[in-house]
N, C-alpha and C. Protein backbone atom coordinates (compact mmCIF):
# COMPACT_ATOMS: atom_id res chain seq x y z
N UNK A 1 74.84 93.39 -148.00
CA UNK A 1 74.82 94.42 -149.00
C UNK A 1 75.96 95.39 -148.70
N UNK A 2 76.71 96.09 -150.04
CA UNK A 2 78.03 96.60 -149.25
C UNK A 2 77.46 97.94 -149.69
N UNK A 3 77.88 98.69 -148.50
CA UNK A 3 77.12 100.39 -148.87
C UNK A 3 78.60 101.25 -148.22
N UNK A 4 78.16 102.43 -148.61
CA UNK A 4 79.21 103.44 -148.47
C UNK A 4 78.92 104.42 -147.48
N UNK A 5 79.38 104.48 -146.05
CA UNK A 5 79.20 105.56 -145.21
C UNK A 5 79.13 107.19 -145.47
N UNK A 6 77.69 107.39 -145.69
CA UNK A 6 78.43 109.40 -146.27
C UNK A 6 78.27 110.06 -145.11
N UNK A 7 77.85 109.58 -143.86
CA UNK A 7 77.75 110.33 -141.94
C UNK A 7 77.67 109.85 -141.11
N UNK A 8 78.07 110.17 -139.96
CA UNK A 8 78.49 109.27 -138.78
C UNK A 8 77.79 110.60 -138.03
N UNK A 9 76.89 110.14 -137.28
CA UNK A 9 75.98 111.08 -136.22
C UNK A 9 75.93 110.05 -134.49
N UNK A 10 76.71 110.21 -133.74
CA UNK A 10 77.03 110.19 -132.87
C UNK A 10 76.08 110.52 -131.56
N UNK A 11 75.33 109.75 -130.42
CA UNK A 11 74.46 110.35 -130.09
C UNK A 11 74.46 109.82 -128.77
N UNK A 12 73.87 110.60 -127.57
CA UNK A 12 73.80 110.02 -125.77
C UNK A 12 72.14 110.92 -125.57
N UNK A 13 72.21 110.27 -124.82
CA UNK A 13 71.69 111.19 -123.62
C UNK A 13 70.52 110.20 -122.35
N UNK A 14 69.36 110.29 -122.63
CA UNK A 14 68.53 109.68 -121.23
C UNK A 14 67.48 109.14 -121.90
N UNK A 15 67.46 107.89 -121.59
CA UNK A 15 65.86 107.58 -122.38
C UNK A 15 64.70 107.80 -121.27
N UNK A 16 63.93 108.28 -122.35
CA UNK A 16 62.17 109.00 -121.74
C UNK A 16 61.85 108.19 -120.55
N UNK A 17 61.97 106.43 -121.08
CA UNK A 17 60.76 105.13 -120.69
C UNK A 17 61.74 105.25 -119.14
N UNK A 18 62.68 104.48 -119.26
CA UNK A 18 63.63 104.38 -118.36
C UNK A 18 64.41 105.28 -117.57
N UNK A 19 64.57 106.10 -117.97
CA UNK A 19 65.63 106.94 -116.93
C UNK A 19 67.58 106.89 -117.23
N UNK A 20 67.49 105.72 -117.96
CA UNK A 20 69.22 105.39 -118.27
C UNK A 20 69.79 105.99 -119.22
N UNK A 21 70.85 106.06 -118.93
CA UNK A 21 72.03 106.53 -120.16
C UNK A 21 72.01 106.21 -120.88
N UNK A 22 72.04 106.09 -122.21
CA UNK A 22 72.65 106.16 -123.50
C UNK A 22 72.99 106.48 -124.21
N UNK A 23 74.12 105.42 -125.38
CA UNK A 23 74.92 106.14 -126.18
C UNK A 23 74.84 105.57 -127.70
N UNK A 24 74.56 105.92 -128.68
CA UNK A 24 74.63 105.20 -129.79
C UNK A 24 75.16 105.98 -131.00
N UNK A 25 75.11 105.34 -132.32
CA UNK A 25 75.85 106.00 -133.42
C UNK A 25 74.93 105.89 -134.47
N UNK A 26 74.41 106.86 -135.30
CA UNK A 26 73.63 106.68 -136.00
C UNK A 26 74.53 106.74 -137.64
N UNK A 27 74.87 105.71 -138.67
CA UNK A 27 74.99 105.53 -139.40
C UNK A 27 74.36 105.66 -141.57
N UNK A 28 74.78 106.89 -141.78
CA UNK A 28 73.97 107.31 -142.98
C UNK A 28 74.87 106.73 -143.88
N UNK A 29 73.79 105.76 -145.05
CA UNK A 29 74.97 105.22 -145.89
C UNK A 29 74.09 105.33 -146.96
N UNK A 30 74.51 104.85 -148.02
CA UNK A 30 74.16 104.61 -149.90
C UNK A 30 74.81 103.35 -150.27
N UNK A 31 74.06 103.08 -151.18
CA UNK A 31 74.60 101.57 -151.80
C UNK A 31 73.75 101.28 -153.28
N UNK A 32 74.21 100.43 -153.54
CA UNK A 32 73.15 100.11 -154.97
C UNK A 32 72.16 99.23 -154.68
N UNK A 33 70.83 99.19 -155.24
CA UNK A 33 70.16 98.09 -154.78
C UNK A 33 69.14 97.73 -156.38
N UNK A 34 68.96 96.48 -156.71
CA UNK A 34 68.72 96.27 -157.85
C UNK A 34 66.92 96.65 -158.35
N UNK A 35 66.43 97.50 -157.33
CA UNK A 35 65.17 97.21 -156.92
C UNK A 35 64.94 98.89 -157.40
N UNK A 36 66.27 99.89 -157.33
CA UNK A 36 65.99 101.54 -156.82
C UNK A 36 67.04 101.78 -158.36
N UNK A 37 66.32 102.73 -159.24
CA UNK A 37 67.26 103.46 -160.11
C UNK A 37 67.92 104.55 -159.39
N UNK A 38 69.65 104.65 -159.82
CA UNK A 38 70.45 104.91 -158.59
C UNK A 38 70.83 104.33 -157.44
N UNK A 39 70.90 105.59 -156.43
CA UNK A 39 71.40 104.79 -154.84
C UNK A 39 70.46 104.56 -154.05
N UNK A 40 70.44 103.53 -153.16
CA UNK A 40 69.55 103.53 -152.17
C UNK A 40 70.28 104.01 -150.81
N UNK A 41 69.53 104.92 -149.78
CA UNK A 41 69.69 105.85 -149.11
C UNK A 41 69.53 105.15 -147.56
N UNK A 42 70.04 105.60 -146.57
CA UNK A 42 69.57 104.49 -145.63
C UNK A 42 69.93 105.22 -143.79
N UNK A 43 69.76 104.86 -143.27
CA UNK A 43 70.78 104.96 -141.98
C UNK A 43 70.39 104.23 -141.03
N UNK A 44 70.79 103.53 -140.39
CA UNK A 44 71.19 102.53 -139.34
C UNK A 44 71.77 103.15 -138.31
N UNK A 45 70.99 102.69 -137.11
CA UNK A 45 71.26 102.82 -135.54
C UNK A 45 71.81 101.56 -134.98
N UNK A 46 73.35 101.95 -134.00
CA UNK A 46 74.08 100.77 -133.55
C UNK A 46 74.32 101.60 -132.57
N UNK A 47 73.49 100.97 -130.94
CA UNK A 47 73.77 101.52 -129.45
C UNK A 47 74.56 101.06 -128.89
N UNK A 48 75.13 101.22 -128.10
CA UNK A 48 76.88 101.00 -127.43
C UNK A 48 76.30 99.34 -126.56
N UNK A 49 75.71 99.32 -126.24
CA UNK A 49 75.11 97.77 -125.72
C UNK A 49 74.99 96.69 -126.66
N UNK A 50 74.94 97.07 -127.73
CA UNK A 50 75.15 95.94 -128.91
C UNK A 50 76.14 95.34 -129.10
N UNK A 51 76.50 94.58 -129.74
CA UNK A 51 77.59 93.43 -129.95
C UNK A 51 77.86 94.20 -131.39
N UNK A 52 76.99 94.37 -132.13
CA UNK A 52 78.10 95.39 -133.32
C UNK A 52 78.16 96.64 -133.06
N UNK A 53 78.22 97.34 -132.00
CA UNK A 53 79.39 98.39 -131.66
C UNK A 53 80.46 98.21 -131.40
N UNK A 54 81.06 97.10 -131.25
CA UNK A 54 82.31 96.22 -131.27
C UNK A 54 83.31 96.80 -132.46
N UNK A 55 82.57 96.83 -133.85
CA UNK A 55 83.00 97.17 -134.97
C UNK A 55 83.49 98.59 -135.18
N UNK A 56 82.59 99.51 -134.72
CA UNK A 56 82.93 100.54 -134.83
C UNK A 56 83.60 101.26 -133.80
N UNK A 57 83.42 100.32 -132.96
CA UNK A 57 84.28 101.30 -131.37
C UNK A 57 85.32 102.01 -131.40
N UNK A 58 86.12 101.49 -132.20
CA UNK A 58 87.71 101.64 -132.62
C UNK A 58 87.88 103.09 -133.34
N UNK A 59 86.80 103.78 -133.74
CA UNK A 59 86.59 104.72 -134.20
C UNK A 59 85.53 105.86 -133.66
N UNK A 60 85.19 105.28 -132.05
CA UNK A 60 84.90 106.05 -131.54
C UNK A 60 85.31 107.86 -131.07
N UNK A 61 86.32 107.50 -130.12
CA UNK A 61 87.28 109.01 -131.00
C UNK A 61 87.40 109.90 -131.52
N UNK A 62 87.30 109.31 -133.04
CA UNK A 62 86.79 110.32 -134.15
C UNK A 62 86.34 109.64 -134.95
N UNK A 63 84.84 109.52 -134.77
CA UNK A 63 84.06 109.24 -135.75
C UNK A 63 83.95 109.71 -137.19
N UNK A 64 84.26 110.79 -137.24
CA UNK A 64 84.69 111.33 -138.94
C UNK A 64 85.50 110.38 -139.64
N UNK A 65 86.53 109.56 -139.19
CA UNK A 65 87.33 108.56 -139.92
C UNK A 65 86.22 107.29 -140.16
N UNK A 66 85.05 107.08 -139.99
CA UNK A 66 84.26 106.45 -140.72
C UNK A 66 83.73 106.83 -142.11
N UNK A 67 84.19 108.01 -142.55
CA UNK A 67 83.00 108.69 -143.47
C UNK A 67 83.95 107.82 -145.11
N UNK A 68 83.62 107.78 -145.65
CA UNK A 68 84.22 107.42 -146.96
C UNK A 68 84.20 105.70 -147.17
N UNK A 69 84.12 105.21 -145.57
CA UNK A 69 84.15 103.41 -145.52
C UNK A 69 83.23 102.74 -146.09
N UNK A 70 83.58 101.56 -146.77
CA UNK A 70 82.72 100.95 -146.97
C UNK A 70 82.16 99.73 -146.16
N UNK A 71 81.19 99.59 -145.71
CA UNK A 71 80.20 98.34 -145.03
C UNK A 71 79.62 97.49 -145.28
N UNK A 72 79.69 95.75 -145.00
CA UNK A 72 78.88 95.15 -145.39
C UNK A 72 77.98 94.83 -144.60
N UNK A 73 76.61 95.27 -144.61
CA UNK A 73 75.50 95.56 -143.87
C UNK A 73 74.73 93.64 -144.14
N UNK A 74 74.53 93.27 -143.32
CA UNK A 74 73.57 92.06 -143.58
C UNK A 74 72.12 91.79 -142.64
N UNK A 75 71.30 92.03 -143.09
CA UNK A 75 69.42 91.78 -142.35
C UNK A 75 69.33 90.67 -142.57
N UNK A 76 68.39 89.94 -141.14
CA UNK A 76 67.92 88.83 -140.90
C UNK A 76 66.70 88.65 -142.14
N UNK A 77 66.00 87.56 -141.75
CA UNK A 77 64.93 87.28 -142.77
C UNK A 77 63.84 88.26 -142.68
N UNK A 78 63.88 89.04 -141.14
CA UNK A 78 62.47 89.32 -140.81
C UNK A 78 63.22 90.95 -141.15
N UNK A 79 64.20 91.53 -141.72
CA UNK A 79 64.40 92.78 -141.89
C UNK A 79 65.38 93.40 -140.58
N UNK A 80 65.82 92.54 -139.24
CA UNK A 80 66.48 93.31 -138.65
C UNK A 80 67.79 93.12 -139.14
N UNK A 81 68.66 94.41 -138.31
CA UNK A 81 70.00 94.33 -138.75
C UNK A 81 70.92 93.04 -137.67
N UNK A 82 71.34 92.40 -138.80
CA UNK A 82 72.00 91.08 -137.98
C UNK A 82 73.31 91.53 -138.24
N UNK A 83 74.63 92.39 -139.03
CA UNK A 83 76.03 91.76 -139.09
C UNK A 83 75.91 92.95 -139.70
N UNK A 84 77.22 94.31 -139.26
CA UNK A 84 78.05 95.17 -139.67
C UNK A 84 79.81 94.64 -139.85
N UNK A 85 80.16 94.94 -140.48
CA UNK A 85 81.40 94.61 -141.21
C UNK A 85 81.97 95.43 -142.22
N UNK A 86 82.98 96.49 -141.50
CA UNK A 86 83.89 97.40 -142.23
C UNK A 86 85.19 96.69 -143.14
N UNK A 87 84.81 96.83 -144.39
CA UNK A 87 85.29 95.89 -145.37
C UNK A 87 86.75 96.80 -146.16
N UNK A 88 86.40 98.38 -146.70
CA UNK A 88 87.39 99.43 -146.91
C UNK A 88 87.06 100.83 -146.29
N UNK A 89 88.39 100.76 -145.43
CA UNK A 89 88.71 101.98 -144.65
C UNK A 89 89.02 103.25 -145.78
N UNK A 90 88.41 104.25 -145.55
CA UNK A 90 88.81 105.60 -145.51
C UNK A 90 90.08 105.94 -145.91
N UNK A 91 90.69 107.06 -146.82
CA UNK A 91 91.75 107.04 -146.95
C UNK A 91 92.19 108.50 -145.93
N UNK A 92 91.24 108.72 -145.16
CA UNK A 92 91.33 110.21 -144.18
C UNK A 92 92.47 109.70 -143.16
């Protein structure tokens, strides 16, 4: 599904269970969906241990140069997120 990044929320610190570091990016997007009159609203979590933080790493930095991109977001059968894919960059 291709959706449109409107925030990039950026995030660390210690998890409760464990004790370890972490770092992840929390992703607010919109898109059309044939199901919702209008946009459908969304945001997606991608932690630096994942294989699609790969995608966005490059824009770690400055995450603000995500905002305007568009994504093609793809879920497994059972609803998780399987495949991020920045399709049009930002003109920032």
């Amino acid at each position: 599904m291709k959706m449109k990044i409107l925030g990039v929320e950026p995030k660390s610190g210690v998890d409760r269970k464990t004790g370890e570091a972490y770092s992840s990016v929390t992703l607010h997007l919109s898109g059309k969906n044939g199901r919702v009159y209008g946009e459908k609203c969304e945001s997606i979590s991608v932690y630096s241990d994942s294989p699609l933080f790969q995608v966005i790493a490059p824009f770690a930095s400055a995450p603000q140069n995500l905002v305007g991109c568009e994504l093609l977001v793809d879920y497994n059968s059972r609803g998780y997120l399987e495949n991020i894919e920045i399709v049009n960059k930002s003109d920032k």
